[in-house]
C-alpha atoms as a PDB file:
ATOM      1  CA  UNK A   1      -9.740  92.123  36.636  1.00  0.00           C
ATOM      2  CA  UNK A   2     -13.145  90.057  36.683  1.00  0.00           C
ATOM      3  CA  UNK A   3     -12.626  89.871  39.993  1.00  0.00           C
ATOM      4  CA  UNK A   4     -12.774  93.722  40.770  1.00  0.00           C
ATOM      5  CA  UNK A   5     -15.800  94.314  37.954  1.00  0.00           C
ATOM      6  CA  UNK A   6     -17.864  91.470  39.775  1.00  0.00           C
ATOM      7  CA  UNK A   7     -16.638  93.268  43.108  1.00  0.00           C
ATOM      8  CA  UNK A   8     -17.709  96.650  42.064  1.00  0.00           C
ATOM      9  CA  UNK A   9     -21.231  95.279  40.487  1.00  0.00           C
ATOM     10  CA  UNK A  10     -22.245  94.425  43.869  1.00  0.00           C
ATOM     11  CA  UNK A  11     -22.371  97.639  45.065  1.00  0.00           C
ATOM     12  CA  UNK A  12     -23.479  99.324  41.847  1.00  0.00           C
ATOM     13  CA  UNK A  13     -26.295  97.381  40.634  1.00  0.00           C
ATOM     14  CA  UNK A  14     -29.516  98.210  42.524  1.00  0.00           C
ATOM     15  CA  UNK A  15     -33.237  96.728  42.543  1.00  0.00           C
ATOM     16  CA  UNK A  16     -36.166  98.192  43.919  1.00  0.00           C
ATOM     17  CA  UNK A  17     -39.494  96.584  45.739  1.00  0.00           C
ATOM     18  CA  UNK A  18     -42.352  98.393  46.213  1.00  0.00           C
ATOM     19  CA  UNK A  19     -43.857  98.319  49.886  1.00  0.00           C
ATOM     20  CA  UNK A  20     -46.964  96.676  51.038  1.00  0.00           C
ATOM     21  CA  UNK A  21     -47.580  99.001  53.695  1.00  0.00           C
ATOM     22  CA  UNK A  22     -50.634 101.165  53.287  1.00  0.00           C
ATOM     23  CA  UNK A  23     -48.673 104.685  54.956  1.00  0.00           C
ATOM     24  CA  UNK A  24     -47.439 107.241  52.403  1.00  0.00           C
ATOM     25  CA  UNK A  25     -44.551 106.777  54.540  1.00  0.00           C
ATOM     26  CA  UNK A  26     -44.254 103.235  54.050  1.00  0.00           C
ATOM     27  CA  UNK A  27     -45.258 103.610  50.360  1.00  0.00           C
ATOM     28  CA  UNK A  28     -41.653 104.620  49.369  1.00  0.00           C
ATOM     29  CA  UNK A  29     -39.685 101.817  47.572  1.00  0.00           C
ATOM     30  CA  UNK A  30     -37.013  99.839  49.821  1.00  0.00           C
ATOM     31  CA  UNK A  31     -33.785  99.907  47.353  1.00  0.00           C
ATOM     32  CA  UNK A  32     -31.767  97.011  48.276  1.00  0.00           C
ATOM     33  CA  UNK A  33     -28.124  96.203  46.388  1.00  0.00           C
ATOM     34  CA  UNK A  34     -27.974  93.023  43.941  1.00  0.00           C
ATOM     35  CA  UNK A  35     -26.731  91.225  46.266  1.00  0.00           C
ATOM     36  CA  UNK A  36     -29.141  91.130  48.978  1.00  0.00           C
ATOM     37  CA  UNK A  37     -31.972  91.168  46.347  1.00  0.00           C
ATOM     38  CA  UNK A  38     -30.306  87.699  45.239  1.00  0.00           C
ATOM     39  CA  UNK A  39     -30.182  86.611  48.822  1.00  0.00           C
ATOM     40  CA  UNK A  40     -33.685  87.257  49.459  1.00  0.00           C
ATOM     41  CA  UNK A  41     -35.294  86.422  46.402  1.00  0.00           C
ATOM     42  CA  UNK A  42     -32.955  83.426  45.093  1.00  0.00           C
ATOM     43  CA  UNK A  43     -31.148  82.032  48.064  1.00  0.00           C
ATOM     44  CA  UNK A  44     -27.511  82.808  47.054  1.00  0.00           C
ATOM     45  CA  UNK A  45     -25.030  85.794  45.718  1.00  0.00           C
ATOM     46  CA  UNK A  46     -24.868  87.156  42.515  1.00  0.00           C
ATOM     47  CA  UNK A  47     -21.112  85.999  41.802  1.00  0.00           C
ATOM     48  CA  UNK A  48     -18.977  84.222  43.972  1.00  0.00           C
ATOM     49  CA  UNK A  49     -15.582  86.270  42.575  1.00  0.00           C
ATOM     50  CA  UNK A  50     -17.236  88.709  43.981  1.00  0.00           C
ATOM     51  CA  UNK A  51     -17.680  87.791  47.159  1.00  0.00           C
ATOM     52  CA  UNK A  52     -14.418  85.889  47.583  1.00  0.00           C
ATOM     53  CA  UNK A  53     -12.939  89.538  46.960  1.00  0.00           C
ATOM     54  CA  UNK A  54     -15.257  91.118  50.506  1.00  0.00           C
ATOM     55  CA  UNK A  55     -12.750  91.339  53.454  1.00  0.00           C
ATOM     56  CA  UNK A  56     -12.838  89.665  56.333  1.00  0.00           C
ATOM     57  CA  UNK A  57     -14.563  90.936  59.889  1.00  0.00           C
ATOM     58  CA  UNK A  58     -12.724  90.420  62.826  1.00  0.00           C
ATOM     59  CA  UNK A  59     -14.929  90.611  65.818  1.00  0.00           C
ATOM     60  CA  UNK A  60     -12.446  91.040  68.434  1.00  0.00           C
ATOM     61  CA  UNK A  61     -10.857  94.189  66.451  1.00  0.00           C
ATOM     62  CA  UNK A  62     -13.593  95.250  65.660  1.00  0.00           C
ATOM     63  CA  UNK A  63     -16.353  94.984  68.315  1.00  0.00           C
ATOM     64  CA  UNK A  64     -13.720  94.605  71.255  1.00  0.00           C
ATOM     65  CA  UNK A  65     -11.740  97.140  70.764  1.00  0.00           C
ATOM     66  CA  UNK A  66     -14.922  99.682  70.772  1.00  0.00           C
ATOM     67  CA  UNK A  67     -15.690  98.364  73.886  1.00  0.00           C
ATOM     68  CA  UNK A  68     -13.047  98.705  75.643  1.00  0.00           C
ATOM     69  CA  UNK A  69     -12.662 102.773  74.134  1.00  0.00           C
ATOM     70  CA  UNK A  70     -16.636 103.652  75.067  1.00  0.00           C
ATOM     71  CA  UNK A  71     -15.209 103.347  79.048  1.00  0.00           C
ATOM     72  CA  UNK A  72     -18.519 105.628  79.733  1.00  0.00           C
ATOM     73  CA  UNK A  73     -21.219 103.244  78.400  1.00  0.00           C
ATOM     74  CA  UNK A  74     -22.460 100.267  79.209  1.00  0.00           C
ATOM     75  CA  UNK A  75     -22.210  96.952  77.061  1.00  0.00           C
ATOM     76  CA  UNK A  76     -24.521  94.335  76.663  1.00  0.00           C
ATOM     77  CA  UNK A  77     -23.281  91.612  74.487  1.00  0.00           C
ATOM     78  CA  UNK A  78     -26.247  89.261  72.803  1.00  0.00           C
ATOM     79  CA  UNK A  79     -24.800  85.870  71.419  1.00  0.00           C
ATOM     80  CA  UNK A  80     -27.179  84.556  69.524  1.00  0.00           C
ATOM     81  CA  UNK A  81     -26.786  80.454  69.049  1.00  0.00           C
ATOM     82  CA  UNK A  82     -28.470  77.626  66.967  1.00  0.00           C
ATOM     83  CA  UNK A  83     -30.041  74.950  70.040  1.00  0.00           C
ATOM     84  CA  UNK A  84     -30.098  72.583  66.767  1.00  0.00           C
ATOM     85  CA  UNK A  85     -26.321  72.494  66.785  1.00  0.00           C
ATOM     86  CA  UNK A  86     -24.994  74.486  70.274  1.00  0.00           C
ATOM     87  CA  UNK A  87     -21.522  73.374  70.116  1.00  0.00           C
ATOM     88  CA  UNK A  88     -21.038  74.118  66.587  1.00  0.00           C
ATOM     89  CA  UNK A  89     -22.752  77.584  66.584  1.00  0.00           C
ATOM     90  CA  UNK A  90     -21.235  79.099  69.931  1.00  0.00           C
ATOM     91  CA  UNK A  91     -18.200  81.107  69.172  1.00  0.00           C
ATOM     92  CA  UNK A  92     -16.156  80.092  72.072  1.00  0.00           C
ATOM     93  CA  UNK A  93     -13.264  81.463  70.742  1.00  0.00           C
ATOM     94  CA  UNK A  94     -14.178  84.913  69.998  1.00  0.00           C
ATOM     95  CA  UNK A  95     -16.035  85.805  72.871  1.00  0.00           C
ATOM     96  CA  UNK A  96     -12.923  84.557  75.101  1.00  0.00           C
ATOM     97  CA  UNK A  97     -11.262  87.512  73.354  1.00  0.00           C
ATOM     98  CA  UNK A  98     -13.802  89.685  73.028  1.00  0.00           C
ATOM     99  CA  UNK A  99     -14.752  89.710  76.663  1.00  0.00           C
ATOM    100  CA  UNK A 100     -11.714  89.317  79.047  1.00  0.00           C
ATOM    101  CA  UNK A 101     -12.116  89.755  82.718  1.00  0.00           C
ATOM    102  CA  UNK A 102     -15.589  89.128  82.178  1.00  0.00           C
ATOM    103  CA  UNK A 103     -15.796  85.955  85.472  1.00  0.00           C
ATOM    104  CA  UNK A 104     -17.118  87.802  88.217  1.00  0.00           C
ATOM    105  CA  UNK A 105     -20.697  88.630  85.914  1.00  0.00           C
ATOM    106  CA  UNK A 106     -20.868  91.957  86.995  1.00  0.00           C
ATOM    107  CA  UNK A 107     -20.097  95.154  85.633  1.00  0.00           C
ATOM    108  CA  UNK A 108     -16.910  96.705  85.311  1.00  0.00           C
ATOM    109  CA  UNK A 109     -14.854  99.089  88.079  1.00  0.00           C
ATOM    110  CA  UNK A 110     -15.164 102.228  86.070  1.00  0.00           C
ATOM    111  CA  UNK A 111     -18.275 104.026  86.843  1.00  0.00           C
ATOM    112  CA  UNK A 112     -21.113 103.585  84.025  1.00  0.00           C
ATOM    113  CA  UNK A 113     -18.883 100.610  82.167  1.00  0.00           C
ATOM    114  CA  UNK A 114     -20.572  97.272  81.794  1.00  0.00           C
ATOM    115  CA  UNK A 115     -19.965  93.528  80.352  1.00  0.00           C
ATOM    116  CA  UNK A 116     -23.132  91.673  80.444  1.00  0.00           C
ATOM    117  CA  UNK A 117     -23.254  88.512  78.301  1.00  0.00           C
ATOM    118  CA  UNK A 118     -26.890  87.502  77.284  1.00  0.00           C
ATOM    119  CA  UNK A 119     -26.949  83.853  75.455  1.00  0.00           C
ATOM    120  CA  UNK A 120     -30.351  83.637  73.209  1.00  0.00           C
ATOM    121  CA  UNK A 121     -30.569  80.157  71.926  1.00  0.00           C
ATOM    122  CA  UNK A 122     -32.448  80.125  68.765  1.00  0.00           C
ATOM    123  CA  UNK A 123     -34.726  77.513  66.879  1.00  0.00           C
ATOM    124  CA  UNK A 124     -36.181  76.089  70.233  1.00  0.00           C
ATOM    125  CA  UNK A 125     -39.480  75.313  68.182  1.00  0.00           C
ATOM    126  CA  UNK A 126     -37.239  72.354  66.497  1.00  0.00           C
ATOM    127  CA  UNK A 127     -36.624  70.828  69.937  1.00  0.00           C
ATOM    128  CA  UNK A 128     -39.217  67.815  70.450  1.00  0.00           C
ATOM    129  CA  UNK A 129     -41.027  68.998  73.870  1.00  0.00           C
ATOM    130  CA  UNK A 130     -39.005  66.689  75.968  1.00  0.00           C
ATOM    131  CA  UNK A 131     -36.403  69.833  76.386  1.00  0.00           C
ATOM    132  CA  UNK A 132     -38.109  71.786  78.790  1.00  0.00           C
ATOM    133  CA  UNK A 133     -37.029  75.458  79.306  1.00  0.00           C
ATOM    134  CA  UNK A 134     -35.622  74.646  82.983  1.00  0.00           C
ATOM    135  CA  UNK A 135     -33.341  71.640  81.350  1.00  0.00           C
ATOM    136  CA  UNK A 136     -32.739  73.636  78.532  1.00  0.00           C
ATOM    137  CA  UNK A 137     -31.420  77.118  80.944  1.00  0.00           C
ATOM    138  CA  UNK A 138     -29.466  74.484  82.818  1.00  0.00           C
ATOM    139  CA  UNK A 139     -27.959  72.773  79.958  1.00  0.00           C
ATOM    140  CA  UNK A 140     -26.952  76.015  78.319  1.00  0.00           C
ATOM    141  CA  UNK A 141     -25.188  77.782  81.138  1.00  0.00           C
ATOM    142  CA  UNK A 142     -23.237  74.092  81.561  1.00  0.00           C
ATOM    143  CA  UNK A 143     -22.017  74.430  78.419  1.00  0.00           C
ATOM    144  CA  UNK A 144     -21.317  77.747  78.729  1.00  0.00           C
ATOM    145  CA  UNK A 145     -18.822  76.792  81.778  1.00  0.00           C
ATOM    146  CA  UNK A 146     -17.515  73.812  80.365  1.00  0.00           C
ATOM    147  CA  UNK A 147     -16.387  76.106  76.971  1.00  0.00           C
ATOM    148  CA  UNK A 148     -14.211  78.266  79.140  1.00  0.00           C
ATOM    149  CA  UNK A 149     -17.044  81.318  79.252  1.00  0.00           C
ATOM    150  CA  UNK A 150     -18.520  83.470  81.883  1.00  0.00           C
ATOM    151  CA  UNK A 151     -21.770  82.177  83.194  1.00  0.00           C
ATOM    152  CA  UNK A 152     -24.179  84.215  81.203  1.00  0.00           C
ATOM    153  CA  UNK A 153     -26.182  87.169  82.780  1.00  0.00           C
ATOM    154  CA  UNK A 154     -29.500  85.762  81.302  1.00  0.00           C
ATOM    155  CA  UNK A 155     -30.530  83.021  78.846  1.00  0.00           C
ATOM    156  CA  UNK A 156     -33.182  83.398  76.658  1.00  0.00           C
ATOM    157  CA  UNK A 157     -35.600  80.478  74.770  1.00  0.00           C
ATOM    158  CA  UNK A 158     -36.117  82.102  71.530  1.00  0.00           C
ATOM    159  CA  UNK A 159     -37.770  81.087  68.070  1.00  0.00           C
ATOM    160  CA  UNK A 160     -37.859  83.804  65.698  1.00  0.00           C
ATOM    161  CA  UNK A 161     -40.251  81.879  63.275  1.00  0.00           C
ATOM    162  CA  UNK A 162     -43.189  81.988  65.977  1.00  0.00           C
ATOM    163  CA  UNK A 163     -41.608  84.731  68.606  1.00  0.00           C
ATOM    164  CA  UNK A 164     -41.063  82.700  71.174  1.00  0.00           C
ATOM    165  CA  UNK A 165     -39.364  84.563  73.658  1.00  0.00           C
ATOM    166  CA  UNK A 166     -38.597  87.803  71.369  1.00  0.00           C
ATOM    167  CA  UNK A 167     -40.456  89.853  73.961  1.00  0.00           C
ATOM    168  CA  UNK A 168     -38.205  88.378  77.268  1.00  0.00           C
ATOM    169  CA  UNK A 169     -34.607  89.006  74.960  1.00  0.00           C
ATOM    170  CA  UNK A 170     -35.868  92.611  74.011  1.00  0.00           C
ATOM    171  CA  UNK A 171     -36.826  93.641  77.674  1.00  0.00           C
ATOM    172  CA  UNK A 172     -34.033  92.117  79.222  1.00  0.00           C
ATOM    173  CA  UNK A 173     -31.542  93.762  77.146  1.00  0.00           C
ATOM    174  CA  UNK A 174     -32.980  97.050  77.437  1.00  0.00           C
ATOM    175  CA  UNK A 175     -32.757  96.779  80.884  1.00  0.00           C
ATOM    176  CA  UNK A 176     -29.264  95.995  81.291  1.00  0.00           C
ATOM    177  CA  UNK A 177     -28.312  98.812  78.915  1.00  0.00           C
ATOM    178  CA  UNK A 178     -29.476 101.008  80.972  1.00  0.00           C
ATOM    179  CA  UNK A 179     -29.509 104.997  79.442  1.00  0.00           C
ATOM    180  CA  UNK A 180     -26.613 104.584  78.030  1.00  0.00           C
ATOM    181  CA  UNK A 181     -24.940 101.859  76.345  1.00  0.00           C
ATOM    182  CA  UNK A 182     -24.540  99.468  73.259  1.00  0.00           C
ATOM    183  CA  UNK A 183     -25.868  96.287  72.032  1.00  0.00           C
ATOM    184  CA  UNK A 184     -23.402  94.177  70.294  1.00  0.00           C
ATOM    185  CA  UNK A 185     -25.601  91.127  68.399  1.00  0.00           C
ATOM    186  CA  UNK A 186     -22.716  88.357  67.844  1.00  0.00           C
ATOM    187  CA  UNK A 187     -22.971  85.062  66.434  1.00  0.00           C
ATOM    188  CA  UNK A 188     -21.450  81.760  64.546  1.00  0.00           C
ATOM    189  CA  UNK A 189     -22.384  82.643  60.802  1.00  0.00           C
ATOM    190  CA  UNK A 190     -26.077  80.809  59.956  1.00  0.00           C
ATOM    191  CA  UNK A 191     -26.989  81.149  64.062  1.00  0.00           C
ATOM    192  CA  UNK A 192     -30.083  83.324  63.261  1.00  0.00           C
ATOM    193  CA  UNK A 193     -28.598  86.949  64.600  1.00  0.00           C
ATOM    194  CA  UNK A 194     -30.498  88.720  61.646  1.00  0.00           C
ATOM    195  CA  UNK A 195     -33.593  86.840  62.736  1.00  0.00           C
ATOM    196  CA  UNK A 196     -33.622  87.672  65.727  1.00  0.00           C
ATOM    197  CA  UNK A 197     -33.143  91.222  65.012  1.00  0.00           C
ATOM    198  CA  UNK A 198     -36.314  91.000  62.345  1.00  0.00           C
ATOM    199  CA  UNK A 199     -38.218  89.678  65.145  1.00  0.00           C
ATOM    200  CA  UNK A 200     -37.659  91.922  67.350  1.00  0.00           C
ATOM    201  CA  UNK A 201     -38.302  95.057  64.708  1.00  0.00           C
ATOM    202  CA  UNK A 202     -42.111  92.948  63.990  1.00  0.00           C
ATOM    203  CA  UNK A 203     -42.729  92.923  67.671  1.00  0.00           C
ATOM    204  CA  UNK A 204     -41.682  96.784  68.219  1.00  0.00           C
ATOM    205  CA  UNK A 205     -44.352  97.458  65.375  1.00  0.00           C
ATOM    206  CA  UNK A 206     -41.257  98.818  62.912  1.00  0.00           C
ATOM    207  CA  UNK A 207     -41.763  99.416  59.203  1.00  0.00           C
ATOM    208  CA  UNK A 208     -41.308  96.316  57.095  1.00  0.00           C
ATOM    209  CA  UNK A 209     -38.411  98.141  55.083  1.00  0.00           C
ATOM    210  CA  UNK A 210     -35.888  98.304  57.912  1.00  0.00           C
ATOM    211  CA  UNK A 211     -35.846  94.157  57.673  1.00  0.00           C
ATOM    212  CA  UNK A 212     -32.415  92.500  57.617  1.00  0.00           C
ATOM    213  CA  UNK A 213     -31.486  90.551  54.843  1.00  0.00           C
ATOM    214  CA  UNK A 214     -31.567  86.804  56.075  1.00  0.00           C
ATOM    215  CA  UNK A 215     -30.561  84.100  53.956  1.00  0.00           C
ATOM    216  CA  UNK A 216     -28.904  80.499  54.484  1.00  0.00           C
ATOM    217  CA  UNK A 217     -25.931  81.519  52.783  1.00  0.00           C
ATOM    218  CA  UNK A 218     -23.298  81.635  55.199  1.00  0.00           C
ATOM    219  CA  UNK A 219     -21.827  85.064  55.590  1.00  0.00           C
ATOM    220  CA  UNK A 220     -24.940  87.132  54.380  1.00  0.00           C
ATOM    221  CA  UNK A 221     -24.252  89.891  56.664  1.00  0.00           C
ATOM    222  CA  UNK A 222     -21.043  91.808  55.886  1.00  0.00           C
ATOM    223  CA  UNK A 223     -20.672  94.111  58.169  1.00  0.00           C
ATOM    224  CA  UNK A 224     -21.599  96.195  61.245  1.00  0.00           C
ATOM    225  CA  UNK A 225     -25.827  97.414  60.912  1.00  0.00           C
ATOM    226  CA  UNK A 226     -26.663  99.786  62.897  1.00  0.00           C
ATOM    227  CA  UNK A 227     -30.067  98.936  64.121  1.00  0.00           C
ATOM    228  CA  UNK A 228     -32.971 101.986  64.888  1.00  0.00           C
ATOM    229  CA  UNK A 229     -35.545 101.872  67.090  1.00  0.00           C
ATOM    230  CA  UNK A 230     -35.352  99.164  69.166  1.00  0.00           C
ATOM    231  CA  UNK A 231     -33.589 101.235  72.513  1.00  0.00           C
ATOM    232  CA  UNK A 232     -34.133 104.157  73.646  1.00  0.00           C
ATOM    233  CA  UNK A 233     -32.242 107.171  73.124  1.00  0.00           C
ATOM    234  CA  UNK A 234     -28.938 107.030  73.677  1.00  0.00           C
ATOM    235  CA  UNK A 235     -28.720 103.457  73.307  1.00  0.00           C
ATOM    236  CA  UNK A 236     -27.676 101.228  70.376  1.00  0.00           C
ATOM    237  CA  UNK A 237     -27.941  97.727  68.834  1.00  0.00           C
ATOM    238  CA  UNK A 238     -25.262  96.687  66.753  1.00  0.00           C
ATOM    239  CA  UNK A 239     -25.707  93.745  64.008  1.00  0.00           C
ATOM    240  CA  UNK A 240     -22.425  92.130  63.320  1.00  0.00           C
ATOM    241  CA  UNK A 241     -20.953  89.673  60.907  1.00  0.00           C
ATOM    242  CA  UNK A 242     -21.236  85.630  61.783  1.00  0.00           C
ATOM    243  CA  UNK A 243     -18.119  83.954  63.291  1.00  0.00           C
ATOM    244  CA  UNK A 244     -17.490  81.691  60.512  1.00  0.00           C
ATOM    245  CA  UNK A 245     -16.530  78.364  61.479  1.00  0.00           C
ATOM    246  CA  UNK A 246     -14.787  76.378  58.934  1.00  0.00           C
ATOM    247  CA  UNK A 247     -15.046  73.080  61.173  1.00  0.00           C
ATOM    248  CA  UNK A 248     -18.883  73.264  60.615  1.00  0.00           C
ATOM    249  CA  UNK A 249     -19.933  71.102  57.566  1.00  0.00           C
ATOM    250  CA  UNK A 250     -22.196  73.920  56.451  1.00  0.00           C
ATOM    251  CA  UNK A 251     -19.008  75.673  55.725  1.00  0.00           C
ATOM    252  CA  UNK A 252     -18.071  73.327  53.052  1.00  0.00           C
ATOM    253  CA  UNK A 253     -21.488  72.933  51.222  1.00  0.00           C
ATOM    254  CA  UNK A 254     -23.034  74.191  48.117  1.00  0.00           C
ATOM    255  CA  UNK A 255     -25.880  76.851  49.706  1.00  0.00           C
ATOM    256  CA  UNK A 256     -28.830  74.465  48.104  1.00  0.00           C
ATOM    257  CA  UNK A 257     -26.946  71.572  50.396  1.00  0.00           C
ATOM    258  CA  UNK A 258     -27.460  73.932  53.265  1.00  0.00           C
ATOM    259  CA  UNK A 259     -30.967  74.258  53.072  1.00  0.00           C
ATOM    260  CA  UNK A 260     -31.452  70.874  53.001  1.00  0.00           C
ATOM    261  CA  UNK A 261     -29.340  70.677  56.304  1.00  0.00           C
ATOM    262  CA  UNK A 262     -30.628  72.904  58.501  1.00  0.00           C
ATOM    263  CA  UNK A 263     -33.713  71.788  60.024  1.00  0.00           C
ATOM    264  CA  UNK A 264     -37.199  74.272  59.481  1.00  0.00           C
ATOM    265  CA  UNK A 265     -39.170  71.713  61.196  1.00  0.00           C
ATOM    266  CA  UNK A 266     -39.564  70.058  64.614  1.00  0.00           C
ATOM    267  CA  UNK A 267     -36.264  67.256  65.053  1.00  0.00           C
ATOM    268  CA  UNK A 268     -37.850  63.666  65.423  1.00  0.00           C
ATOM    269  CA  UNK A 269     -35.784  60.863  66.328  1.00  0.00           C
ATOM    270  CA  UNK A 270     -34.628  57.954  64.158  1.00  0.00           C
ATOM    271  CA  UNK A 271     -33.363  55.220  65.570  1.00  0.00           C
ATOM    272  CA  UNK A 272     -31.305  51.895  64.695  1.00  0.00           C
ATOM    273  CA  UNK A 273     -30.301  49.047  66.667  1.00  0.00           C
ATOM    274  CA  UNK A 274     -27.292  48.469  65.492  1.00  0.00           C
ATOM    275  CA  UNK A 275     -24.877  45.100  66.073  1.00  0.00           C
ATOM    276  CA  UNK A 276     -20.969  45.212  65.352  1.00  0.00           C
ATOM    277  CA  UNK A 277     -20.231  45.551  61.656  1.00  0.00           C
ATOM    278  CA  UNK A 278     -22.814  47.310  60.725  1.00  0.00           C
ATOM    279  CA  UNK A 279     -22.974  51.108  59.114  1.00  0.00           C
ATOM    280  CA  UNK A 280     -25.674  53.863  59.197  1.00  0.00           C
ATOM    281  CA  UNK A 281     -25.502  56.858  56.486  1.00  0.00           C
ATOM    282  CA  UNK A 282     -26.186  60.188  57.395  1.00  0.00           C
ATOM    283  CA  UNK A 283     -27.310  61.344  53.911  1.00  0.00           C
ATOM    284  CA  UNK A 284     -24.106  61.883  51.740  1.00  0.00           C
ATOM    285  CA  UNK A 285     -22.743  63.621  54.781  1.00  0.00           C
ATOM    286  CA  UNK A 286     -20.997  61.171  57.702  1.00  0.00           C
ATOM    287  CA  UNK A 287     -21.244  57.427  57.996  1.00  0.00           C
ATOM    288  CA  UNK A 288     -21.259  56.002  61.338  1.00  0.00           C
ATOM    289  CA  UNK A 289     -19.524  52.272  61.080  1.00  0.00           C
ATOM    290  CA  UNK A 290     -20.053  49.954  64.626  1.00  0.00           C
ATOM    291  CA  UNK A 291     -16.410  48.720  65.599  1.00  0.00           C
ATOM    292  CA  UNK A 292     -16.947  47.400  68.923  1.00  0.00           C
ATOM    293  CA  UNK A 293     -19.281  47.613  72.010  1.00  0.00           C
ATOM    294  CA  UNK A 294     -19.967  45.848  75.169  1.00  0.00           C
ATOM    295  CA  UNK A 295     -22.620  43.953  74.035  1.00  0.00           C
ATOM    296  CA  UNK A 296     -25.043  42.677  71.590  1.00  0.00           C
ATOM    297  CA  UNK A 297     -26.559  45.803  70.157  1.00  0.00           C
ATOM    298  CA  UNK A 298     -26.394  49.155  70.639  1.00  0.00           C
ATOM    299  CA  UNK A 299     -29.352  52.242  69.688  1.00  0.00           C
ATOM    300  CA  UNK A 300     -27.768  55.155  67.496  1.00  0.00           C
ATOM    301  CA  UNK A 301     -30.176  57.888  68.143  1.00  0.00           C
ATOM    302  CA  UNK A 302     -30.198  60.342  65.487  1.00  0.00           C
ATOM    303  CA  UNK A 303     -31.334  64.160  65.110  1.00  0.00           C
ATOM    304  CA  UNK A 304     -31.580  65.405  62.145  1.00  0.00           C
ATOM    305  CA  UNK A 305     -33.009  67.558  59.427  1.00  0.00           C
ATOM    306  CA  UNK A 306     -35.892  65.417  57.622  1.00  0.00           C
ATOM    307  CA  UNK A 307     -34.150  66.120  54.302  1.00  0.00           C
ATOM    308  CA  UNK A 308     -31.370  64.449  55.224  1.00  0.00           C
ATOM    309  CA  UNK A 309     -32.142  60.464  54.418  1.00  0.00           C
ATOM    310  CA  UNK A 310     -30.625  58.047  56.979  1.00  0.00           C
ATOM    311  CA  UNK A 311     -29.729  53.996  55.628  1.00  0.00           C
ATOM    312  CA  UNK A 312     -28.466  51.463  57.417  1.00  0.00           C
ATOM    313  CA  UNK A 313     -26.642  48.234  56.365  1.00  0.00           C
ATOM    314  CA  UNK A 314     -23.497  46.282  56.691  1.00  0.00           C
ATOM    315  CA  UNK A 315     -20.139  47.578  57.018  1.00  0.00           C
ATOM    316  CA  UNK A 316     -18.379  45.181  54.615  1.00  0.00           C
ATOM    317  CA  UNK A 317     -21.317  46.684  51.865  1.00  0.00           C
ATOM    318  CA  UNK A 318     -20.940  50.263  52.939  1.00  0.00           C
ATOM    319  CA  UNK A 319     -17.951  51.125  49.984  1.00  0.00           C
ATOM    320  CA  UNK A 320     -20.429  50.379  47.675  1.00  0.00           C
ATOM    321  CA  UNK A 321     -23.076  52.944  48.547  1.00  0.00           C
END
């Protein structure tokens, strides 16, 4: 029973903020639920009974299945993923269902049907500027073959902090959905779809109350957002649940462990020559103990959120830490 009254407080309690904008338009209060109020304004969810109660979102039921129905529109599908942790943030598995037949790139037999897949790799401002875009395009669509995916039909440089790149993801989708079609924004949970999708709202010159909640909790989005204004008419942008991935760390941390995690400034390198029997800590998180190498020393590069502390010592000492 407490788990169906903190259920149903979620989406009974409401707060209201007042706009900033100076419009009578814009002067009407944005109403947002207690939950995304908490998100915004604290960082985490009201009750956790609560949320452990919210069903799941299956992407491939859910998204796929719509477009494989809409035979008569075209479908652009915008995978948003973290460049601070590609592997871990790209949903191999669900876009493997969600877009079958998808190798040839192109769009589908049936007149007016399309598959495009657009990759927009996030967080690029936290990259030191070694990774140049051309390395960076290259690397991505590398990765993209080597998961088992169709090479994308565009990839995108994006940071939704400074807009890097907003403008290029916006145009290029627009242009592949042609007159007619949908915009499916998909994503590992934490990947920045939301972001993204705030960005691009600030660029179009949208009102501030059609924001997306964005928080670091995973899972803040629950479930499909339709998103205005952003295509023309007879076009739309979906905003869809993250992917969770339960192999991911994040997935097993408190949501003030999180924010210490993920990196909000630009990744420097810290590095230790290390010898055999000898440990480095990765925070609290992962230890990395030298067994064996081929010779005297060896450099452990590592990248890094600068909350996370790194020390280094002996192996035989390491227990004690």
């Amino acid at each position: 029973m407490d788990i169906d009254k903190d259920a149903d407080r979620l989406q009974r309690q409401q707060d209201v903020e007042p706009s900033t904008s100076g419009s009578e338009e814009d002067t009407m209060p944005v109403i947002l639920c207690a939950r995304c109020y908490s998100l915004r304004h604290y960082g985490h969810v009201v009750s956790q009974h609560g949320e452990a109660a919210l069903p799941g979102f299956d992407l491939n039921k859910k998204v796929g299945r719509k477009i494989k129905l809409q035979k008569y529109r075209r479908a652009v599908v915008l995978c948003v993923v973290d460049m601070a942790d590609f592997d871990g943030s790209l949903p191999r598995e669900a876009l493997q269902e969600l877009l079958p037949g998808l190798e040839a790139g192109e769009y589908g037999s049936q007149a007016g049907l399309g598959y495009r897949l657009v990759i927009a790799a996030s967080k690029v401002d936290l990259l030191p500027p070694q990774a140049t875009q051309t390395r960076l395009q290259a690397w991505v669509h590398r990765r993209c073959r080597q998961a088992g995916l169709p090479s994308p039909a565009a990839v995108h440089l994006i940071s939704s902090v400074k807009g890097t790149g907003v403008k290029d993801v916006l145009g290029s989708v627009q242009e592949m959905v042609g007159a007619r079609g949908d915009v499916w924004v998909v994503g590992a949970q934490n990947a920045g779809k939301s972001s993204l999708i705030n960005a691009m709202q600030r660029l179009a010159g949208l009102k501030g109350n059609q924001q997306l909640t964005t928080a670091a909790q995973p899972g803040t989005t629950l479930g499909m957002l339709k998103v205005e204004g952003l295509l023309q008419s007879g076009c739309r942008m979906w905003d869809t649940p993250g992917v969770p991935h339960h192999f991911q760390l994040s997935s097993k941390l408190t949501a003030d462990e999180v924010r210490m995690l993920l990196p909000r400034r630009q990744l420097k390198p810290r590095t230790f020559r290390a010898s055999a029997d000898q440990t480095v800590f990765l925070g609290g998180l992962a230890r990395i103990d030298v067994v064996l190498i081929p010779a005297q020393t060896i450099y452990l590069t590592v990248w890094a959120s600068d909350e996370v502390t790194c020390h280094y010592g002996r192996t035989d000492k390491a227990d004690d830490r």
